[in-house]
C-alpha atoms as a PDB file:
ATOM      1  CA  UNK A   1     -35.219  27.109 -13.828  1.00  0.00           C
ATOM      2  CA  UNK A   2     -34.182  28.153 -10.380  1.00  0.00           C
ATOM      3  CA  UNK A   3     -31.791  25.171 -10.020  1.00  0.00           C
ATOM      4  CA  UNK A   4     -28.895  26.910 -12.878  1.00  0.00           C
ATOM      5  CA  UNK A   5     -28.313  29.790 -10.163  1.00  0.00           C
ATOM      6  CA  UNK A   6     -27.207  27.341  -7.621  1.00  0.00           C
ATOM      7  CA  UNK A   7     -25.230  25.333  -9.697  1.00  0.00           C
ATOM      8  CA  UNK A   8     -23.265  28.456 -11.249  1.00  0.00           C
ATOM      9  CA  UNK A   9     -23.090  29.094  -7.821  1.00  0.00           C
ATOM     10  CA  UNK A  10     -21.585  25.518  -7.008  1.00  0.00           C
ATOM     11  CA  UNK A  11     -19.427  25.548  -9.861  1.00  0.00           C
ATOM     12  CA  UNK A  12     -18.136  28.983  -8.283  1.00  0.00           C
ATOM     13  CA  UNK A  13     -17.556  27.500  -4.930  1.00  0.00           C
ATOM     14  CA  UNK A  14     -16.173  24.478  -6.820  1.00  0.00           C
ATOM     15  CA  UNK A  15     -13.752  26.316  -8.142  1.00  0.00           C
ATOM     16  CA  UNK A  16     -12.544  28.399  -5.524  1.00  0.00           C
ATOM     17  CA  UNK A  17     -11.951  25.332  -3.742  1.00  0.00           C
ATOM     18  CA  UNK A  18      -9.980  23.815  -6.484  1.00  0.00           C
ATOM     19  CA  UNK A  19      -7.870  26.917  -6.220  1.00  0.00           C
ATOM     20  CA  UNK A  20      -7.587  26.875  -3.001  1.00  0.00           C
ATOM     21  CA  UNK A  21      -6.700  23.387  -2.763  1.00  0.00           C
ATOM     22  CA  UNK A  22      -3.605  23.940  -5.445  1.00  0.00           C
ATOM     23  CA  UNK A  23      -2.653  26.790  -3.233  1.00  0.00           C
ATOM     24  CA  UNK A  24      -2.605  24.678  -0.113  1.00  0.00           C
ATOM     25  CA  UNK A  25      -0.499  21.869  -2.074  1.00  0.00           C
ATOM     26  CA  UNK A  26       1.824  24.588  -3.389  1.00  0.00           C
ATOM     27  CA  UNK A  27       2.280  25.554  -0.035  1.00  0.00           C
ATOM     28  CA  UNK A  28       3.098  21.577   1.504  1.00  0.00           C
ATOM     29  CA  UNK A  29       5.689  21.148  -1.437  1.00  0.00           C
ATOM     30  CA  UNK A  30       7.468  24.791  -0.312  1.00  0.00           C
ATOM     31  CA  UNK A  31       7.228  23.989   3.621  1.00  0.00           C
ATOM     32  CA  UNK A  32       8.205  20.095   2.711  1.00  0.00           C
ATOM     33  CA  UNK A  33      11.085  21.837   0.578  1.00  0.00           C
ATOM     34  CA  UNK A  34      11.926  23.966   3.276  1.00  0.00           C
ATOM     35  CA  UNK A  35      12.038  20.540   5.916  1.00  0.00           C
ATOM     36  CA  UNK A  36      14.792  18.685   3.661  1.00  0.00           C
ATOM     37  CA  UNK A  37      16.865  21.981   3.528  1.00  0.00           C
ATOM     38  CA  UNK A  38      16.464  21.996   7.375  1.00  0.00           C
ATOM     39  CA  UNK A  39      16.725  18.570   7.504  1.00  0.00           C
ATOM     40  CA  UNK A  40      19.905  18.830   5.538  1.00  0.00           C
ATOM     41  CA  UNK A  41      21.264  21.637   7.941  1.00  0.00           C
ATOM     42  CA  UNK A  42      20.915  19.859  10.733  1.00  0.00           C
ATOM     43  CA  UNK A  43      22.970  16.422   9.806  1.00  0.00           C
ATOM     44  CA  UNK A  44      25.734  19.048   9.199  1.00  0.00           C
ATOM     45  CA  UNK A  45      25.158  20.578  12.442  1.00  0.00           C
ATOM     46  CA  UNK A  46      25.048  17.297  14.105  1.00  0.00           C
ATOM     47  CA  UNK A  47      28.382  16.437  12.325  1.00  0.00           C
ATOM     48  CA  UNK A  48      30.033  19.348  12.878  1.00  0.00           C
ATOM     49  CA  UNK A  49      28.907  19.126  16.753  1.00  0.00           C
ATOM     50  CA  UNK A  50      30.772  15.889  16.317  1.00  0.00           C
ATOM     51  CA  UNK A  51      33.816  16.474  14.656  1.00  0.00           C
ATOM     52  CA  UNK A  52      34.406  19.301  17.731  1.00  0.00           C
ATOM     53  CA  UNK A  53      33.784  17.240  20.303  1.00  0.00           C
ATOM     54  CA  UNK A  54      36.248  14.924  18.717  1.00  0.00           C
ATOM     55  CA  UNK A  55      38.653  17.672  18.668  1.00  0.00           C
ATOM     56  CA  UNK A  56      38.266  19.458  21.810  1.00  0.00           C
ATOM     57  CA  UNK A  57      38.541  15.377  23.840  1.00  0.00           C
ATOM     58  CA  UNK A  58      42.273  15.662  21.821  1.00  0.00           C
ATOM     59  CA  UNK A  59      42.877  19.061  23.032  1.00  0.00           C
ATOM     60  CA  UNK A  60      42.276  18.825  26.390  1.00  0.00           C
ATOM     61  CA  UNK A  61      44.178  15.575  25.763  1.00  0.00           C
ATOM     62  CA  UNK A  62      47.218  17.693  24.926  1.00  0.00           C
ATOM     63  CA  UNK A  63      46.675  20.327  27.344  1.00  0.00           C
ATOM     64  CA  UNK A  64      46.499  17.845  30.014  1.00  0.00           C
ATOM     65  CA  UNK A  65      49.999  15.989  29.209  1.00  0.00           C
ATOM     66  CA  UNK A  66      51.317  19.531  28.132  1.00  0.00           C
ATOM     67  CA  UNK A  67      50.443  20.532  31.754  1.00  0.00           C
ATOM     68  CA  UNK A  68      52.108  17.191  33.136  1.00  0.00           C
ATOM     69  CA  UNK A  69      55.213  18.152  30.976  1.00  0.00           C
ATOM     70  CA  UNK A  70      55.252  21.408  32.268  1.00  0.00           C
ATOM     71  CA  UNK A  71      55.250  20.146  35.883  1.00  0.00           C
ATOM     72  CA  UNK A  72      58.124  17.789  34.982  1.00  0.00           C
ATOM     73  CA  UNK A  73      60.052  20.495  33.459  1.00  0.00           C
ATOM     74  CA  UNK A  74      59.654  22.766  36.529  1.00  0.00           C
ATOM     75  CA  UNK A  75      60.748  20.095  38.895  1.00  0.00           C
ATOM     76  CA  UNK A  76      64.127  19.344  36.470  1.00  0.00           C
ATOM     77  CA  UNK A  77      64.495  23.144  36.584  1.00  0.00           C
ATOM     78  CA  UNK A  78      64.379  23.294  40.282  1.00  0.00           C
ATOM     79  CA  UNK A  79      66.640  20.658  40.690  1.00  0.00           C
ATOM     80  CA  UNK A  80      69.472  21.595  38.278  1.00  0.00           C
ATOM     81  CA  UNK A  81      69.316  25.274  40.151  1.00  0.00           C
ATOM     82  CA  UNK A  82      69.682  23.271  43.134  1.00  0.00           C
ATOM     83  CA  UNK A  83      72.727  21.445  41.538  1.00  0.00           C
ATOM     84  CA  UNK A  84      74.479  24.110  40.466  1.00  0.00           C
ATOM     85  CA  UNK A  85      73.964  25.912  43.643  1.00  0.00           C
ATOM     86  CA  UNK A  86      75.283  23.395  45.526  1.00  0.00           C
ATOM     87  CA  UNK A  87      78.298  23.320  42.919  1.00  0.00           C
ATOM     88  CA  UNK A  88      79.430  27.188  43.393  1.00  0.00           C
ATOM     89  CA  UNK A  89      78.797  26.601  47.290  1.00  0.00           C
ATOM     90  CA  UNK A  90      81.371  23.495  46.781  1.00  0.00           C
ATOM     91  CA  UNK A  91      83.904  25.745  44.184  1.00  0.00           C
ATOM     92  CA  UNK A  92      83.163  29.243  45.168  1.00  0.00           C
ATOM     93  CA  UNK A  93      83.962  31.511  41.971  1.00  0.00           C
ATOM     94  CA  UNK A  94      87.051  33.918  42.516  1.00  0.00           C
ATOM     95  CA  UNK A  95      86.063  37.667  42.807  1.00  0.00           C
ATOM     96  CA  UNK A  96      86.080  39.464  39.799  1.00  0.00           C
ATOM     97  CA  UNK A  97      89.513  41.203  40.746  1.00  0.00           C
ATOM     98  CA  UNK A  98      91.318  38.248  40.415  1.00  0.00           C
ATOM     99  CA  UNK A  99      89.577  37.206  37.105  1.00  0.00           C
ATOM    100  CA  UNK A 100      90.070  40.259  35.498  1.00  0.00           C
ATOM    101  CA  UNK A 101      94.166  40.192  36.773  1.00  0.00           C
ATOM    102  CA  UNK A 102      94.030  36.428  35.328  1.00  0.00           C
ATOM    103  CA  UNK A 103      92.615  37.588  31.736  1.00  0.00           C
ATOM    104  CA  UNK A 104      94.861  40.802  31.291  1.00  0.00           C
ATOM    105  CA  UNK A 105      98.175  38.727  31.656  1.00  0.00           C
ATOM    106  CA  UNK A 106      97.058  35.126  30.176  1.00  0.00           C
ATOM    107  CA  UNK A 107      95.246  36.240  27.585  1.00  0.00           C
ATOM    108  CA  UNK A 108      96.463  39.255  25.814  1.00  0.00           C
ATOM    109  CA  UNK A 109      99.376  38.843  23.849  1.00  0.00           C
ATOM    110  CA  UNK A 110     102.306  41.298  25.166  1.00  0.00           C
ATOM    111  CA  UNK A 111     102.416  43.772  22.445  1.00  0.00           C
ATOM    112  CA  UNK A 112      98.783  44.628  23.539  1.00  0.00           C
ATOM    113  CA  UNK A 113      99.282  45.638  27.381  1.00  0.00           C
ATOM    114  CA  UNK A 114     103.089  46.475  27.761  1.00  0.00           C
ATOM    115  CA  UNK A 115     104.190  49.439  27.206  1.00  0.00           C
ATOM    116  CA  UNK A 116     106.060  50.603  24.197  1.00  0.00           C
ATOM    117  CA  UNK A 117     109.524  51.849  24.966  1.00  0.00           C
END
């Protein structure tokens, strides 16, 4: 009669074990859950990562021939100062005397600057 203690006693231990052993597979599904939704998060990191590499190759792609433009524009700049400086050294502008004289009797009708007698 001793040998039903031990195996209430065994059942006991059986069942904590079975117990413990749905616990434990309760927990895999959750952490193997868990993996996927990492899993998941990571292929849109990874594509994202990607997609901005992509990007930032085009924009230093622009900035680069925006820079080149830049320097071409500068140089056409500096050269059509030059131009036009060489220009008024070639036909010097009249003082601002004369031009003033030239506008007052070309290009205000009489009635506006002669006198009323």
């Amino acid at each position: 009669m001793c040998v039903r203690p031990q195996i209430d006693l065994l059942k006991r231990h059986n069942d904590q074990k079975k117990a413990r052993l749905a616990s434990l597979r309760a927990q895999i599904e959750d952490w193997k859950s868990k993996a996927r939704d990492l899993q998941a998060e990571l292929d849109e990191l990874r594509t994202r990562y990607h997609d901005l590499t992509v990007e930032h190759k085009e924009v230093g792609e622009k900035l680069k021939e925006s820079r080149s433009d830049r320097l071409r524009c500068l140089s056409e700049n500096d050269r059509l100062r030059k131009k036009i400086h060489d220009l008024e050294e070639r036909f010097p502008l009249p003082p601002p005397a004369f031009l003033l004289f030239f506008f007052t009797y070309t290009c205000i009708p009489d009635q506006y600057w002669r006198p009323q007698r």
